[in-house]
ModelCIF file with pLDDT and N, C-alpha, C, O atoms, coordinates in Angstrom:
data_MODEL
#
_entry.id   MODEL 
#
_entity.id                         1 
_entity.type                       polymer 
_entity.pdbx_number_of_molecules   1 
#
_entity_poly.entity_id                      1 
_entity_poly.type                           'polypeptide(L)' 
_entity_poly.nstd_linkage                   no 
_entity_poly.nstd_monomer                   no 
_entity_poly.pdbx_seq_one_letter_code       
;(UNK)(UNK)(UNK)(UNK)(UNK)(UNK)(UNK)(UNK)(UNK)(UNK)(UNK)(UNK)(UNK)(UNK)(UNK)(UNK)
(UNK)(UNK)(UNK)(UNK)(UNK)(UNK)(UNK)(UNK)(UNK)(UNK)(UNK)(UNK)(UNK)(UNK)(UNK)(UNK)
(UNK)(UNK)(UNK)(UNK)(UNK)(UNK)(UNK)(UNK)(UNK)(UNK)(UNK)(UNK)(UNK)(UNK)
;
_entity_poly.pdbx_seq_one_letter_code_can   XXXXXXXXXXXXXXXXXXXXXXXXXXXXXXXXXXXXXXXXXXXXXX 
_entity_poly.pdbx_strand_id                 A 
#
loop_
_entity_poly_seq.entity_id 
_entity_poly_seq.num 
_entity_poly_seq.mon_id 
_entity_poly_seq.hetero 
1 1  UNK n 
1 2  UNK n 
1 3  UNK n 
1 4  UNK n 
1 5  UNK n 
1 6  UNK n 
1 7  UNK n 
1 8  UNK n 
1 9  UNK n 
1 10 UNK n 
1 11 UNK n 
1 12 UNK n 
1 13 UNK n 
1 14 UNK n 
1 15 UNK n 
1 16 UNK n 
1 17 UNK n 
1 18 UNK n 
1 19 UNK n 
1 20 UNK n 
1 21 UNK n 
1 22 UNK n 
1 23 UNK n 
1 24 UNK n 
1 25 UNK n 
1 26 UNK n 
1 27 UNK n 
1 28 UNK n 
1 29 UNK n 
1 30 UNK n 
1 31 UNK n 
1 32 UNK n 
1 33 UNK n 
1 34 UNK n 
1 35 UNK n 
1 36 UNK n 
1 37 UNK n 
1 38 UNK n 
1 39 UNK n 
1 40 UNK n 
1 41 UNK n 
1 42 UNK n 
1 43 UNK n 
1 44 UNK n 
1 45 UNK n 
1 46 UNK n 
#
_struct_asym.id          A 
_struct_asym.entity_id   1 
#
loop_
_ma_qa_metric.id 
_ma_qa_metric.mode 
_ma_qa_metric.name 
_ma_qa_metric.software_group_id 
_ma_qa_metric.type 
1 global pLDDT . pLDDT 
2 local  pLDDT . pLDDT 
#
_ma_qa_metric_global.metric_id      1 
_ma_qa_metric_global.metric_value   82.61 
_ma_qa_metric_global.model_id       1 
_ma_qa_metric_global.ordinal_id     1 
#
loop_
_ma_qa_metric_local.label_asym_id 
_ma_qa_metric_local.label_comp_id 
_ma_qa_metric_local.label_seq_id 
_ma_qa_metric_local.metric_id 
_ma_qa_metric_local.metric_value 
_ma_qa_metric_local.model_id 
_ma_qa_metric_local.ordinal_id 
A UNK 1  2 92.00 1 1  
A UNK 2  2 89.00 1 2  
A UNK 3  2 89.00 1 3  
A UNK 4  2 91.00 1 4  
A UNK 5  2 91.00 1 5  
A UNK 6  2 87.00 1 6  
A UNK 7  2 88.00 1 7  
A UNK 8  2 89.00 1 8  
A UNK 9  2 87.00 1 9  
A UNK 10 2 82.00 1 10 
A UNK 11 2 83.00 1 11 
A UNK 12 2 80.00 1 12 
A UNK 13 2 76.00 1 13 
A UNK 14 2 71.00 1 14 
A UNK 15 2 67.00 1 15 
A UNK 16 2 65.00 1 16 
A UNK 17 2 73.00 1 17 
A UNK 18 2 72.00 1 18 
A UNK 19 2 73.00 1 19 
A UNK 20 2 78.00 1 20 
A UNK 21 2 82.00 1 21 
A UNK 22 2 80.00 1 22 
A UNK 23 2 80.00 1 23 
A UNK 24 2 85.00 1 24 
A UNK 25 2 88.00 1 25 
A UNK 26 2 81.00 1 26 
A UNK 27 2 84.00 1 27 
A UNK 28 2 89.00 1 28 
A UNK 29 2 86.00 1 29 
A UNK 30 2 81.00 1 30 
A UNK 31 2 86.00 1 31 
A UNK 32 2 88.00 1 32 
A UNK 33 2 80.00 1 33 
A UNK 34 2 82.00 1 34 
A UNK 35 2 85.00 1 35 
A UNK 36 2 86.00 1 36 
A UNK 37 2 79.00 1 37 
A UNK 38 2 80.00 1 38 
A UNK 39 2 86.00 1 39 
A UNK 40 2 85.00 1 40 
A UNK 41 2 79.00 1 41 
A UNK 42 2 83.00 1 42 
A UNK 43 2 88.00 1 43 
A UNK 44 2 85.00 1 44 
A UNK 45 2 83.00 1 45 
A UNK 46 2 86.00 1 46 
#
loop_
_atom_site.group_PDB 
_atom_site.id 
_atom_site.type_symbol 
_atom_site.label_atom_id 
_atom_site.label_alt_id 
_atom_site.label_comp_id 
_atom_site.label_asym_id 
_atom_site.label_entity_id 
_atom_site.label_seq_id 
_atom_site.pdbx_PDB_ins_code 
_atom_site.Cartn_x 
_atom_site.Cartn_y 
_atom_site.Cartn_z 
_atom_site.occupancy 
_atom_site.B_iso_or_equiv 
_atom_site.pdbx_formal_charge 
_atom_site.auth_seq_id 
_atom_site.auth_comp_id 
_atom_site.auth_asym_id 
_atom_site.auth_atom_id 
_atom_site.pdbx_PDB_model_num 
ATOM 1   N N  . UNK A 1 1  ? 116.562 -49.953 70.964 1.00 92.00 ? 1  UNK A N  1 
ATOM 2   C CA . UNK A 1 1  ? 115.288 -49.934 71.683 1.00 92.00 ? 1  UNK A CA 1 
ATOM 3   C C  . UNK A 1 1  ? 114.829 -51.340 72.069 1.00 92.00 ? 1  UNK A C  1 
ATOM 4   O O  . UNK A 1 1  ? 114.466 -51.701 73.189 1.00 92.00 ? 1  UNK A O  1 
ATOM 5   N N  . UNK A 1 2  ? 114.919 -52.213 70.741 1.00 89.00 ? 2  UNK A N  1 
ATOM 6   C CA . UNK A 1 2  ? 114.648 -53.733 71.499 1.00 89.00 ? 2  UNK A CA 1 
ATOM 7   C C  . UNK A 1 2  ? 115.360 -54.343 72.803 1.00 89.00 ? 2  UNK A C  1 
ATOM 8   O O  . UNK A 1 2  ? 114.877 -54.787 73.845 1.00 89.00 ? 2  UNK A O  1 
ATOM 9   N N  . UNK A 1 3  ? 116.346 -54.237 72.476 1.00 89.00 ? 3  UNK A N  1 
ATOM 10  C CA . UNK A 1 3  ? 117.092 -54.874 73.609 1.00 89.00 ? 3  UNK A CA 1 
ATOM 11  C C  . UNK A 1 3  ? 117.072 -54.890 75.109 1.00 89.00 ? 3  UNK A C  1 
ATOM 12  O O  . UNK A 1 3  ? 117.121 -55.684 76.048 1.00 89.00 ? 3  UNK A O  1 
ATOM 13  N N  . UNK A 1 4  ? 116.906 -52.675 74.665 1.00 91.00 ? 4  UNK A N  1 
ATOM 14  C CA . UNK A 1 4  ? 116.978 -52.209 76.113 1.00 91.00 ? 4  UNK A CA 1 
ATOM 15  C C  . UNK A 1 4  ? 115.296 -52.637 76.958 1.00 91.00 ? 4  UNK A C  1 
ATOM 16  O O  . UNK A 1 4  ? 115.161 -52.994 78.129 1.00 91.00 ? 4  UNK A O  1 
ATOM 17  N N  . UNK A 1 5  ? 114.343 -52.476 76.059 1.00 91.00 ? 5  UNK A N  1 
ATOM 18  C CA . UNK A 1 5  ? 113.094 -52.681 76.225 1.00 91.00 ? 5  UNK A CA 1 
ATOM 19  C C  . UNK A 1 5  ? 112.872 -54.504 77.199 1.00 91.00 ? 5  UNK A C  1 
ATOM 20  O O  . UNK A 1 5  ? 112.268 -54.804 78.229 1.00 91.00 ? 5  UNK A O  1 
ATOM 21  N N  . UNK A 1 6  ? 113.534 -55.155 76.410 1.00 87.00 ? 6  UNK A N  1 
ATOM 22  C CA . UNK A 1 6  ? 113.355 -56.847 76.812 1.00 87.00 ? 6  UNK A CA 1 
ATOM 23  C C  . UNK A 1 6  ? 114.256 -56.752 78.283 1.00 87.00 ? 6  UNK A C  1 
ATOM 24  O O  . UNK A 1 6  ? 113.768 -57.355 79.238 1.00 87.00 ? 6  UNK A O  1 
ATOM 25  N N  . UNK A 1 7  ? 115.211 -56.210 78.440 1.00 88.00 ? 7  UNK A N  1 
ATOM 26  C CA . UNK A 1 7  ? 116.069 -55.806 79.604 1.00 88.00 ? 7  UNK A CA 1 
ATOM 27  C C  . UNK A 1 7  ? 115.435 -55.426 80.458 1.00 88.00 ? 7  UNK A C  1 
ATOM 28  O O  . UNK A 1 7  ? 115.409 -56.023 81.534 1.00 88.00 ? 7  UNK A O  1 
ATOM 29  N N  . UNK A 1 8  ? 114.768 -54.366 80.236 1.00 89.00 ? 8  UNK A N  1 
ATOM 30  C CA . UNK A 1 8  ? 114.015 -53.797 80.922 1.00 89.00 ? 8  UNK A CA 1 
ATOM 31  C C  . UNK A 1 8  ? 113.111 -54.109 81.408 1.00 89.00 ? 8  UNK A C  1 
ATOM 32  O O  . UNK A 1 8  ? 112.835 -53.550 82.469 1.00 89.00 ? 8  UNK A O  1 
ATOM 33  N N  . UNK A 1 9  ? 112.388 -54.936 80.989 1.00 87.00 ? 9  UNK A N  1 
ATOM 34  C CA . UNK A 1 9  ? 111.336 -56.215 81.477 1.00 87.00 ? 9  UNK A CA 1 
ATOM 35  C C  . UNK A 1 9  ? 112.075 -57.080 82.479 1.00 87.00 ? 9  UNK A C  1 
ATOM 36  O O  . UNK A 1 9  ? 111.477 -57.195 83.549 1.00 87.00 ? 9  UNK A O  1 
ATOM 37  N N  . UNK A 1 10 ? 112.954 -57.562 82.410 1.00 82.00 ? 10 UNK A N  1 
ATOM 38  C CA . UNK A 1 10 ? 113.521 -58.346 82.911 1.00 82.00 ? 10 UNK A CA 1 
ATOM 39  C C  . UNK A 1 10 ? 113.911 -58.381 84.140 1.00 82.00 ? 10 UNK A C  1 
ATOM 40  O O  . UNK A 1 10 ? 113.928 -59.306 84.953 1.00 82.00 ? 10 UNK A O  1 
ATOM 41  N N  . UNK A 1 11 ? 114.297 -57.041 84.227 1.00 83.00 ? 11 UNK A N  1 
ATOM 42  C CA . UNK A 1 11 ? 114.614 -56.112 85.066 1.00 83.00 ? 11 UNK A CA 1 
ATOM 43  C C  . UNK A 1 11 ? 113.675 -55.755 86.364 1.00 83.00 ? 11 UNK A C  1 
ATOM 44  O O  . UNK A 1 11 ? 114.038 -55.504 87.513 1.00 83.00 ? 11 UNK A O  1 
ATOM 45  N N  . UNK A 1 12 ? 112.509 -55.807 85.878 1.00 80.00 ? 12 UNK A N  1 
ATOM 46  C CA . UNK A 1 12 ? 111.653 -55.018 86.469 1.00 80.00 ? 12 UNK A CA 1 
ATOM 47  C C  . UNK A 1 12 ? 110.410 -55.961 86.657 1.00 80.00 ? 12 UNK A C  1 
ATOM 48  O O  . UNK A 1 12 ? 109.267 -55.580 86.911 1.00 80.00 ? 12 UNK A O  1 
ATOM 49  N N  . UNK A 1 13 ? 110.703 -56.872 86.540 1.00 76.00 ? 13 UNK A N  1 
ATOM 50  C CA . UNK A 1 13 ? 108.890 -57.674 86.480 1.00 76.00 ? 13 UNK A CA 1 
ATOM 51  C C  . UNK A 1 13 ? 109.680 -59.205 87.597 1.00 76.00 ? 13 UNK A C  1 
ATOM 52  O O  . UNK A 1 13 ? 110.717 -59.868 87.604 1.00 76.00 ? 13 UNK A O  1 
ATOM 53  N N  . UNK A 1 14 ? 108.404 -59.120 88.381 1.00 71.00 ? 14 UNK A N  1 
ATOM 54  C CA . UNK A 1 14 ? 109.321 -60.690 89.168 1.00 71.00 ? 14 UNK A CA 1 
ATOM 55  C C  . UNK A 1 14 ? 109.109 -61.558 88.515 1.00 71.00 ? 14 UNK A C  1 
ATOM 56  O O  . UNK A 1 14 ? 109.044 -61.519 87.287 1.00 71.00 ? 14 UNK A O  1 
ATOM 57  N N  . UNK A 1 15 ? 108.947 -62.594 89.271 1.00 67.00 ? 15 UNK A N  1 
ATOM 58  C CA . UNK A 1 15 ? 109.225 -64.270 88.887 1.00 67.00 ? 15 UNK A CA 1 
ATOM 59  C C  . UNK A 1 15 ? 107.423 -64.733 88.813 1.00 67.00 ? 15 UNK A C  1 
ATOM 60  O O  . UNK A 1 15 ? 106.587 -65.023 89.669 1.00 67.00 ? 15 UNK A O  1 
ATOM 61  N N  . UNK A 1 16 ? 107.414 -64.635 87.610 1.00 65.00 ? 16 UNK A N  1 
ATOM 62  C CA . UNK A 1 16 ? 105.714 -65.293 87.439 1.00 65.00 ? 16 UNK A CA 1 
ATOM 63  C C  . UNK A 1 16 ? 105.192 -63.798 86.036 1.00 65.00 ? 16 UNK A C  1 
ATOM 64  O O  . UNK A 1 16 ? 104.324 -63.975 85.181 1.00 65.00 ? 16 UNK A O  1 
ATOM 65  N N  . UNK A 1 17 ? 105.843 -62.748 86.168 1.00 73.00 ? 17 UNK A N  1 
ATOM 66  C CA . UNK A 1 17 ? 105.757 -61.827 85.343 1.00 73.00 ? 17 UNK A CA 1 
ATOM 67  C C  . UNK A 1 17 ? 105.754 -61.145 84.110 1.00 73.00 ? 17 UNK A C  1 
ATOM 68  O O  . UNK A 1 17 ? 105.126 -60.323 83.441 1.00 73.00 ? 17 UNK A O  1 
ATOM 69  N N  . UNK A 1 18 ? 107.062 -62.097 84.125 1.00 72.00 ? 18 UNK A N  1 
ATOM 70  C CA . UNK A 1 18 ? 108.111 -61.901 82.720 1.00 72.00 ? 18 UNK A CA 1 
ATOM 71  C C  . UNK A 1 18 ? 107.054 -61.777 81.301 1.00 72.00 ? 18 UNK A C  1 
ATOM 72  O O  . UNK A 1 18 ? 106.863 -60.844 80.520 1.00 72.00 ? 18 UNK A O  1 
ATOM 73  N N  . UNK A 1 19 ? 106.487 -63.165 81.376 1.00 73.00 ? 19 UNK A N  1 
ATOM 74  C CA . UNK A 1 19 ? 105.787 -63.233 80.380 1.00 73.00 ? 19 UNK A CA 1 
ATOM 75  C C  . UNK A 1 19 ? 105.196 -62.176 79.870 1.00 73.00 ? 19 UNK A C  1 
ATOM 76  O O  . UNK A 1 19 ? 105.568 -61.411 78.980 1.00 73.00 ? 19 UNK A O  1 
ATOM 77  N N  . UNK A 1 20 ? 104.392 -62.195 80.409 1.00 78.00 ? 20 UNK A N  1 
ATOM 78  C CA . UNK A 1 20 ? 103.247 -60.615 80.705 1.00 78.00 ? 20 UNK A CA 1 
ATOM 79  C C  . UNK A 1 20 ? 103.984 -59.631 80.201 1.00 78.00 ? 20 UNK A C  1 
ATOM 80  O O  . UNK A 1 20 ? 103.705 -59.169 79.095 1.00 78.00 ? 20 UNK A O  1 
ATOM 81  N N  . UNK A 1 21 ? 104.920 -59.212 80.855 1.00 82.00 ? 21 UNK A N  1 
ATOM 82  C CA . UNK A 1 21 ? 105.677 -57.623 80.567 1.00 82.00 ? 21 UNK A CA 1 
ATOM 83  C C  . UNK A 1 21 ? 106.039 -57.961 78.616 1.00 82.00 ? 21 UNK A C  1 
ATOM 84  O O  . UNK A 1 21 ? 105.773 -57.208 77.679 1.00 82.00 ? 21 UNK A O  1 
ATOM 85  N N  . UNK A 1 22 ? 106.662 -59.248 78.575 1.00 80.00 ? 22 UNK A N  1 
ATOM 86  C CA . UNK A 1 22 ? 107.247 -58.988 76.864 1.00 80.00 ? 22 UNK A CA 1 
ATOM 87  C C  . UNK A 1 22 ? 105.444 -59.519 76.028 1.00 80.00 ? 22 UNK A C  1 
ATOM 88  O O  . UNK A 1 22 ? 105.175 -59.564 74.828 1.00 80.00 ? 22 UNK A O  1 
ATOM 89  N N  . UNK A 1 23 ? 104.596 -59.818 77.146 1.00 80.00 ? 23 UNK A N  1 
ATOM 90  C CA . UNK A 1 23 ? 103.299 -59.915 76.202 1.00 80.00 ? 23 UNK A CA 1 
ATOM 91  C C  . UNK A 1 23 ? 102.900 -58.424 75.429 1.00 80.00 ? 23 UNK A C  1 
ATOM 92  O O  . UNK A 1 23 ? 102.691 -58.085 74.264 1.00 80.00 ? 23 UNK A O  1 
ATOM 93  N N  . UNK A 1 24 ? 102.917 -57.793 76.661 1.00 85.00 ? 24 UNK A N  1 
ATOM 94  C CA . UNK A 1 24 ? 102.470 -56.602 76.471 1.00 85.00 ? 24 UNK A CA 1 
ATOM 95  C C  . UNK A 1 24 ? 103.299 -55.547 75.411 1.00 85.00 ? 24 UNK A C  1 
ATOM 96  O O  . UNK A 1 24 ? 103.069 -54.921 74.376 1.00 85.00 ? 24 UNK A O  1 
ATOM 97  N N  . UNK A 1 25 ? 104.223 -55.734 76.203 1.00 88.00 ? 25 UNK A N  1 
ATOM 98  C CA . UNK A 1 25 ? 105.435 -54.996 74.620 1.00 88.00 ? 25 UNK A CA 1 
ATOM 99  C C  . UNK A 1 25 ? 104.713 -55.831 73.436 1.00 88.00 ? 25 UNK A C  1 
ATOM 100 O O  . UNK A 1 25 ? 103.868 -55.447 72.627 1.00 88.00 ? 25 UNK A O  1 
ATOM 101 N N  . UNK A 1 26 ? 104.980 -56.388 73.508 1.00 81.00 ? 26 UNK A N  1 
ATOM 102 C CA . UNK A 1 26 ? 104.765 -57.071 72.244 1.00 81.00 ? 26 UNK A CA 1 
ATOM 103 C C  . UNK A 1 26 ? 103.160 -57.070 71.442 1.00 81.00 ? 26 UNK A C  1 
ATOM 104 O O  . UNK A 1 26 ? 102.864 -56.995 70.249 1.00 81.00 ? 26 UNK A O  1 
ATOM 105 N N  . UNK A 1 27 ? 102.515 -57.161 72.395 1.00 84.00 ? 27 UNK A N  1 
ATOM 106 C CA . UNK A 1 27 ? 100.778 -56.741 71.797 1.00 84.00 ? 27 UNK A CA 1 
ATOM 107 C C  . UNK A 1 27 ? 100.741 -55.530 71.231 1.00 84.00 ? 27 UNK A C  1 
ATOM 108 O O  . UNK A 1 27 ? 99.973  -55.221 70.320 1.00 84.00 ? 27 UNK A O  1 
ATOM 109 N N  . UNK A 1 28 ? 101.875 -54.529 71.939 1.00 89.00 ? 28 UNK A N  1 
ATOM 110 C CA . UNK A 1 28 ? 101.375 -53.022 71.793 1.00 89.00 ? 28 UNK A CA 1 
ATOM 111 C C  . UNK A 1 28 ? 102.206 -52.786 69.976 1.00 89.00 ? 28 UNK A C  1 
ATOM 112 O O  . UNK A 1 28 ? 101.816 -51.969 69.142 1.00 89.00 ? 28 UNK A O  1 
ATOM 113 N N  . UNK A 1 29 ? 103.325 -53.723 69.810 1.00 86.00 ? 29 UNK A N  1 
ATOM 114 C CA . UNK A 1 29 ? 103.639 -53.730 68.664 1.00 86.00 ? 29 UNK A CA 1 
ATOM 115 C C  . UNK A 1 29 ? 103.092 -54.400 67.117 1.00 86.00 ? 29 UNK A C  1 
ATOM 116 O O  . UNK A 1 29 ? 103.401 -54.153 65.951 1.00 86.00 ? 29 UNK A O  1 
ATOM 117 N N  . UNK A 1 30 ? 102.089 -55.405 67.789 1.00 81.00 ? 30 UNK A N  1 
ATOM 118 C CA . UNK A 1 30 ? 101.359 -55.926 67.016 1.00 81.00 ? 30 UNK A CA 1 
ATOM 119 C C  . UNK A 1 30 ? 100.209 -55.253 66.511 1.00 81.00 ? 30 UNK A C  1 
ATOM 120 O O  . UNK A 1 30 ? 99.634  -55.405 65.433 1.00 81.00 ? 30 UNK A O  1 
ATOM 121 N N  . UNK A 1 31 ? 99.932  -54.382 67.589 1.00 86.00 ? 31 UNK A N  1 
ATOM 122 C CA . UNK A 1 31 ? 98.513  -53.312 67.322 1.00 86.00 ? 31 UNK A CA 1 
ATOM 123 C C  . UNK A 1 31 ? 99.123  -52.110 66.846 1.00 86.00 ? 31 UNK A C  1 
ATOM 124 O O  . UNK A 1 31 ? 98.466  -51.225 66.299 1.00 86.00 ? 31 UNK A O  1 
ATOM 125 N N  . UNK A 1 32 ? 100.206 -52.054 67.012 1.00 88.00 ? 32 UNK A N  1 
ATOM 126 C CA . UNK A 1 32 ? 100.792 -51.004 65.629 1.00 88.00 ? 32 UNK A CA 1 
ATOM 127 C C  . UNK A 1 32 ? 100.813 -51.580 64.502 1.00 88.00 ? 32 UNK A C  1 
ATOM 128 O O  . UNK A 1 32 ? 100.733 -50.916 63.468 1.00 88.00 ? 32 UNK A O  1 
ATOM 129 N N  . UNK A 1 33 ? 100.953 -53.239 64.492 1.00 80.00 ? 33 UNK A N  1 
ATOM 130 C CA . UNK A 1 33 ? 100.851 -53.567 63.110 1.00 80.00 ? 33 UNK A CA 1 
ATOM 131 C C  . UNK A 1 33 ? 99.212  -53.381 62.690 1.00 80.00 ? 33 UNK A C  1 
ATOM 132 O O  . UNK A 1 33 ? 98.853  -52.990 61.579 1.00 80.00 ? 33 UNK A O  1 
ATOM 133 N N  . UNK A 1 34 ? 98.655  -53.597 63.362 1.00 82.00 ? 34 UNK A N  1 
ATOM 134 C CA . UNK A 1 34 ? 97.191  -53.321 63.106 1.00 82.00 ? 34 UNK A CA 1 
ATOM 135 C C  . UNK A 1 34 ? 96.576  -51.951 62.443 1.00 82.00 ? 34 UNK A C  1 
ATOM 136 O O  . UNK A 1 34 ? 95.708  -51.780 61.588 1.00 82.00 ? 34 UNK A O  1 
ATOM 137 N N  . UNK A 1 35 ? 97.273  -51.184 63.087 1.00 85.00 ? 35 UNK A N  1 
ATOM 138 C CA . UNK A 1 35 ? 96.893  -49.496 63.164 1.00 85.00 ? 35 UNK A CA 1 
ATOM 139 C C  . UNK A 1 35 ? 97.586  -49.663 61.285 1.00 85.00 ? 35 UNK A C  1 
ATOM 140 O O  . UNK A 1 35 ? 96.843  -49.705 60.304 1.00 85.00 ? 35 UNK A O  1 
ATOM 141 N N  . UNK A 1 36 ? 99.014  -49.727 61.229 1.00 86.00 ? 36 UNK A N  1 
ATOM 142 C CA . UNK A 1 36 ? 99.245  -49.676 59.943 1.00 86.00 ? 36 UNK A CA 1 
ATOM 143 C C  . UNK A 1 36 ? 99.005  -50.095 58.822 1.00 86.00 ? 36 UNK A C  1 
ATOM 144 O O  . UNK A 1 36 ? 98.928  -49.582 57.705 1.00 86.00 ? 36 UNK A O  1 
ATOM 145 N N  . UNK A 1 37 ? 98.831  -51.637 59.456 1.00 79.00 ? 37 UNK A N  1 
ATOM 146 C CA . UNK A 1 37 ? 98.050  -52.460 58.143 1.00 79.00 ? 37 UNK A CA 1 
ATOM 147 C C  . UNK A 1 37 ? 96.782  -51.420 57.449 1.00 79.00 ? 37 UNK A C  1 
ATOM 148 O O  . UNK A 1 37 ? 96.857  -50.808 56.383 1.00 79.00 ? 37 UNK A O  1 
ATOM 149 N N  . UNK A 1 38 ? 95.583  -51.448 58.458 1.00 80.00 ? 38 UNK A N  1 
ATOM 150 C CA . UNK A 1 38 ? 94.802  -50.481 57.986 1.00 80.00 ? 38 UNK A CA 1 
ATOM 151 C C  . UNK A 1 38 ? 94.509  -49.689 57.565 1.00 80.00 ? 38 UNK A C  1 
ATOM 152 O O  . UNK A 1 38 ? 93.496  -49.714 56.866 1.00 80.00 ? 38 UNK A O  1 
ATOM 153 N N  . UNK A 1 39 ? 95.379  -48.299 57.794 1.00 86.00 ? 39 UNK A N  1 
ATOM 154 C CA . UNK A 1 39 ? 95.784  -47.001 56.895 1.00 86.00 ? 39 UNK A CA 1 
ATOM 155 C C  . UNK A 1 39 ? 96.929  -47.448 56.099 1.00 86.00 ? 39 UNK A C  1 
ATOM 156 O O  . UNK A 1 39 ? 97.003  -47.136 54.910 1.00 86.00 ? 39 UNK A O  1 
ATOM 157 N N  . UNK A 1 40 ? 97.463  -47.870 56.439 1.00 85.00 ? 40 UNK A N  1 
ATOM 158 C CA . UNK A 1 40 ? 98.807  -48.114 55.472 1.00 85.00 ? 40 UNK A CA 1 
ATOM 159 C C  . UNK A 1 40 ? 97.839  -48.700 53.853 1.00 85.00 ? 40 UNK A C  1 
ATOM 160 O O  . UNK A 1 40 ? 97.513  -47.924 52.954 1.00 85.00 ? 40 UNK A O  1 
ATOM 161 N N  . UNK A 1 41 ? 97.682  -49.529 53.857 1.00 79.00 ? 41 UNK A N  1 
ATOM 162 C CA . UNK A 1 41 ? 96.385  -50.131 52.266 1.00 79.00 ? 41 UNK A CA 1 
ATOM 163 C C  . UNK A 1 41 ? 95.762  -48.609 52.141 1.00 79.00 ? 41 UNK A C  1 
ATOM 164 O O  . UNK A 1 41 ? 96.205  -47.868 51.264 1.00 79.00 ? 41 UNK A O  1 
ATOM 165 N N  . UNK A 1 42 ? 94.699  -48.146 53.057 1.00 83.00 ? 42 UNK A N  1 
ATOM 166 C CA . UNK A 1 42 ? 93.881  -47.396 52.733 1.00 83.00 ? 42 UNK A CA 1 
ATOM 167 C C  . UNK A 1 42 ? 94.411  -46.192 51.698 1.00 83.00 ? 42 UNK A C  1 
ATOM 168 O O  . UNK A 1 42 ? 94.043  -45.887 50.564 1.00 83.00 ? 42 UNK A O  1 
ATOM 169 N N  . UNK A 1 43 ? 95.583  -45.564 52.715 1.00 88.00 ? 43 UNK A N  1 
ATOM 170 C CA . UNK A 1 43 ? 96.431  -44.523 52.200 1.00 88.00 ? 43 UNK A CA 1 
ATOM 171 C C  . UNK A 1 43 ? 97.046  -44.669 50.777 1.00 88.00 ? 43 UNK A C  1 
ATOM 172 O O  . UNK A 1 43 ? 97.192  -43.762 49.958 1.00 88.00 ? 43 UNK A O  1 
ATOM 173 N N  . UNK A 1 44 ? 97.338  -45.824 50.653 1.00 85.00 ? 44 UNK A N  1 
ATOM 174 C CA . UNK A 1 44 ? 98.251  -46.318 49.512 1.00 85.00 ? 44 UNK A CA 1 
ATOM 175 C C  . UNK A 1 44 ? 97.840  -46.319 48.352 1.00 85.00 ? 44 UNK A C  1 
ATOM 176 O O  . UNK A 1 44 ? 98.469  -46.311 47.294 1.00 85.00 ? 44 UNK A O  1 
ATOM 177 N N  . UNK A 1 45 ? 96.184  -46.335 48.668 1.00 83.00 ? 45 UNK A N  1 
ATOM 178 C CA . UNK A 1 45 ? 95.370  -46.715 47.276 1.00 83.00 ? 45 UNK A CA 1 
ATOM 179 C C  . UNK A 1 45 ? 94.715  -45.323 46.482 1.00 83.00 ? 45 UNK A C  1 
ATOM 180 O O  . UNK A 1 45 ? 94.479  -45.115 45.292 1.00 83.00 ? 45 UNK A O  1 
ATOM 181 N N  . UNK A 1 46 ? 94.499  -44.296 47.973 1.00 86.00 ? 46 UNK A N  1 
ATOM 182 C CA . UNK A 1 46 ? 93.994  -43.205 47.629 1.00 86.00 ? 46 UNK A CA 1 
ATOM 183 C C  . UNK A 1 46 ? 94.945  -42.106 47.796 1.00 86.00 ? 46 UNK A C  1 
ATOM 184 O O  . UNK A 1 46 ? 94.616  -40.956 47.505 1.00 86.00 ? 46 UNK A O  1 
#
């Protein structure tokens, strides 16, 4: 999935873009770390 995902950006985003496209992948994986951090403790304790 990584690979094809960064490819796929690459692929698909022009010249001034790039960034952006692996920002965004990448935010959306960080706010899964977010989502989990949060329940993940919560869950764990109760």
């Amino acid at each position: 999935f990584l690979p094809a995902m960064v490819k796929y950006i690459d692929e698909n985003m022009r010249k001034g873009e790039e960034i952006k496209g692996h920002m965004l992948f990448t935010t959306m994986t960080t706010t899964a770390g977010v989502v989990t951090s949060l329940m993940g403790g919560f869950i764990l304790d109760i």
